[in-house]
N, C-alpha and C. Protein backbone atom coordinates (compact mmCIF):
# COMPACT_ATOMS: atom_id res chain seq x y z
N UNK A 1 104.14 126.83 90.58
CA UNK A 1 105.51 126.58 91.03
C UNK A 1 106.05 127.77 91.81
N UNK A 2 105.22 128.13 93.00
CA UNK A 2 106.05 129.76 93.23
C UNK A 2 107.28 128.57 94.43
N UNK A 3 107.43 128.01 94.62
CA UNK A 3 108.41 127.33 95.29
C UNK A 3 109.41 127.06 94.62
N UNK A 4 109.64 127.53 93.54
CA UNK A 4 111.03 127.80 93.08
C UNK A 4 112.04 127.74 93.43
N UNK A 5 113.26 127.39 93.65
CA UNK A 5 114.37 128.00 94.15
C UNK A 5 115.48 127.90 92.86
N UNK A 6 116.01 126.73 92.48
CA UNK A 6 116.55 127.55 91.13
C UNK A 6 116.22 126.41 90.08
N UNK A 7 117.19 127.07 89.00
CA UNK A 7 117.36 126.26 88.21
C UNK A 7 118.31 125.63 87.35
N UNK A 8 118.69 124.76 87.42
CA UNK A 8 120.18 123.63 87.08
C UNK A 8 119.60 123.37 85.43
N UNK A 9 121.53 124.11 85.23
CA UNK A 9 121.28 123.95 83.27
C UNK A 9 122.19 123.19 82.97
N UNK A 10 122.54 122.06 82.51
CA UNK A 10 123.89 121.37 82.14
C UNK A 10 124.46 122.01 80.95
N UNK A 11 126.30 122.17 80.80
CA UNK A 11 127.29 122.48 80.63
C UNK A 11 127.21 121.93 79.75
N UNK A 12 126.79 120.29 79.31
CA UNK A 12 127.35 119.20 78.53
C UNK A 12 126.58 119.49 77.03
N UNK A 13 125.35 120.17 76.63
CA UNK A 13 125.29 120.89 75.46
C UNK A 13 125.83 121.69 75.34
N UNK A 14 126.48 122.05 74.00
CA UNK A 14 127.84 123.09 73.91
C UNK A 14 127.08 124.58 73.81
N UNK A 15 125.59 124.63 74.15
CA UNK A 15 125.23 125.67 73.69
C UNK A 15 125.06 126.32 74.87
N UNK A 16 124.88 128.05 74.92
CA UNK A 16 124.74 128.81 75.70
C UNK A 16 123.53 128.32 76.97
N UNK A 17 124.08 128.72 78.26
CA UNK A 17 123.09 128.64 79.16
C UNK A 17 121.61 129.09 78.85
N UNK A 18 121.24 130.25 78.16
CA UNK A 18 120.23 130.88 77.93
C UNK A 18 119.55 130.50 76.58
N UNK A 19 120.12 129.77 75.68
CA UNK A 19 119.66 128.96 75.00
C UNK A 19 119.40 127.37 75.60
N UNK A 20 120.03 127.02 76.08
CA UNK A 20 119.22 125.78 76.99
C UNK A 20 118.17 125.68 77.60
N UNK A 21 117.98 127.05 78.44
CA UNK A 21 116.75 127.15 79.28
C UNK A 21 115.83 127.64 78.44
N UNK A 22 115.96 128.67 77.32
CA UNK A 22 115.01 128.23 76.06
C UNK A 22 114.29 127.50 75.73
N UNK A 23 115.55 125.88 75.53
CA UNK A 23 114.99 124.82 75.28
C UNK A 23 114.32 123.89 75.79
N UNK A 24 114.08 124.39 77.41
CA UNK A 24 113.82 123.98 78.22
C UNK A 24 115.08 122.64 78.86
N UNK A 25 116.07 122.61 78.30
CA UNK A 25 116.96 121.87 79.20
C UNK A 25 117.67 122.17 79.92
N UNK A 26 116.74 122.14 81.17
CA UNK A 26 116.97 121.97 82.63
C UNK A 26 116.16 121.20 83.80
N UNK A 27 116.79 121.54 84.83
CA UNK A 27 115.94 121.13 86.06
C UNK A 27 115.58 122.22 86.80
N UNK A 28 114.27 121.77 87.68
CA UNK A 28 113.70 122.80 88.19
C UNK A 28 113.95 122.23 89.92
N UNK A 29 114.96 122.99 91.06
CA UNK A 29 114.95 122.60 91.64
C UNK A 29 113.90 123.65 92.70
N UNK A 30 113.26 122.69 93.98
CA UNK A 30 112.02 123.11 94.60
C UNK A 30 112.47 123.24 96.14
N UNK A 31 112.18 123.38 97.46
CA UNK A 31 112.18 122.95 98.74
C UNK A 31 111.97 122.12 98.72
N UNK A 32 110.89 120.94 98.21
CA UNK A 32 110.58 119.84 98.52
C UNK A 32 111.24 119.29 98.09
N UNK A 33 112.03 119.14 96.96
CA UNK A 33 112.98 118.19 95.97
C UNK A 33 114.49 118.31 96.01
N UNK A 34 114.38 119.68 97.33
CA UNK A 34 115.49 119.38 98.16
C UNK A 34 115.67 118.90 99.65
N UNK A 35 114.46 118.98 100.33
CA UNK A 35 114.00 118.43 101.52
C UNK A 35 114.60 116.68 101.06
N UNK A 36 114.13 116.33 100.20
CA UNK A 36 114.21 114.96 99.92
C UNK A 36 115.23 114.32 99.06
N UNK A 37 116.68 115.30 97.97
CA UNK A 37 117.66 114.89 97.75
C UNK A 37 118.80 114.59 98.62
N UNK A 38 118.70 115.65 99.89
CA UNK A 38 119.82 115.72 100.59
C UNK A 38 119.41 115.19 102.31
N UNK A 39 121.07 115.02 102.75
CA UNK A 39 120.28 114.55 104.19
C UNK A 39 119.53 113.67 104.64
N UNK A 40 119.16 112.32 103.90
CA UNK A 40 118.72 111.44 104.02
C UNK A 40 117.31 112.20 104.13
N UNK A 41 116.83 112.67 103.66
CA UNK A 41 115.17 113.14 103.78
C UNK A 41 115.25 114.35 104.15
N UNK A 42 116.26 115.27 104.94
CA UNK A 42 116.10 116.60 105.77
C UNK A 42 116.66 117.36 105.13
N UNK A 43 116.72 117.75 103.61
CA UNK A 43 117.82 118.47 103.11
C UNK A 43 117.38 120.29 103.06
N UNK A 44 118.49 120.84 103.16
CA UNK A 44 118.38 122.51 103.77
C UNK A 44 118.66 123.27 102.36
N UNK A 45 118.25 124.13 102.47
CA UNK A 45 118.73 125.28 101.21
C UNK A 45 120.47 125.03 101.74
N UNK A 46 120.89 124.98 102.46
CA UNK A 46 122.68 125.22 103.07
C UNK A 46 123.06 123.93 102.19
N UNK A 47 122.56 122.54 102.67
CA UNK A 47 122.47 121.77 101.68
C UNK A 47 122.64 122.09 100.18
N UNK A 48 121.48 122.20 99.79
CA UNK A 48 121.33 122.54 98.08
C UNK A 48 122.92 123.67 97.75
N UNK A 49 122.90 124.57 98.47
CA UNK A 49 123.92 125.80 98.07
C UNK A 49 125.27 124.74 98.13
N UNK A 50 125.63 124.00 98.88
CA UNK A 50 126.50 122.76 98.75
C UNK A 50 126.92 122.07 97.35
N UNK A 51 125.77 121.48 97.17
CA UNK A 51 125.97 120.93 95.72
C UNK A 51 125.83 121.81 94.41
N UNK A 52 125.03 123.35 94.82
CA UNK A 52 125.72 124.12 93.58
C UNK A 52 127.30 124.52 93.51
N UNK A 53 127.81 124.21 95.19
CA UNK A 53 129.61 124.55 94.57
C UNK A 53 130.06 123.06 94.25
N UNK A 54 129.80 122.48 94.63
CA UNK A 54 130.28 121.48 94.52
C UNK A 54 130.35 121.06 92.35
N UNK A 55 129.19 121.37 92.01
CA UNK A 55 128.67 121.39 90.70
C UNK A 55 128.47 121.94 89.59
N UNK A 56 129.45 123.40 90.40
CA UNK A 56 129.42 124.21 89.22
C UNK A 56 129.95 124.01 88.01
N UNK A 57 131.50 123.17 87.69
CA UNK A 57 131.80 122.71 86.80
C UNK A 57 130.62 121.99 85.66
N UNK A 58 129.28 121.46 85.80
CA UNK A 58 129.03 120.74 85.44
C UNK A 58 127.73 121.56 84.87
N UNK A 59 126.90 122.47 85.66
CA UNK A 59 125.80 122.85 85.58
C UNK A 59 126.27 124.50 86.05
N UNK A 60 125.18 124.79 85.36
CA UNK A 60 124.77 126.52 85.26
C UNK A 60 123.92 126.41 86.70
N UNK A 61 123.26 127.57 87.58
CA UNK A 61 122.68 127.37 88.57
C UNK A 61 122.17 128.94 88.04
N UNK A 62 120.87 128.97 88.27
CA UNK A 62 119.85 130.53 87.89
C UNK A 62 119.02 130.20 89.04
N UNK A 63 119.29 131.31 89.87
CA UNK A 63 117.96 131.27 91.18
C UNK A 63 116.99 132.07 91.27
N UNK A 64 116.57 131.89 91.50
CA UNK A 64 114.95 131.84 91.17
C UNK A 64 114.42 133.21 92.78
N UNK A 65 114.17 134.16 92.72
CA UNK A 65 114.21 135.02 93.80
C UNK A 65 112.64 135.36 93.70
């Protein structure tokens, strides 16, 4: 997985971000799995950085460098 880019932790367990990703509950978001969420097929890191503001309320965002 070196195509990393981050990783989305949901809010909605009351427990700490860093205990979630512990638990492994999260998502692992990629280039490719953003190439293909956003933009009808063409989606951009500018994209993705979009829906982390858009989402912060909801999800933790850890990027992946």
């Amino acid at each position: 997985m070196d195509n990393i880019i981050a990783y989305e932790i949901s809010k909605s367990n009351g427990k700490s971000k860093e205990q979630n990703f512990k638990n492994g509950l999260y998502n692992v978001w990629t280039m490719e799995l953003i190439a293909g969420a956003f933009n009808f097929g063409k989606g951009t890191l500018k994209d993705f950085k979009a829906y982390m503001e858009n989402n912060k309320q909801y999800a933790y965002f850890k990027i992946h460098q």
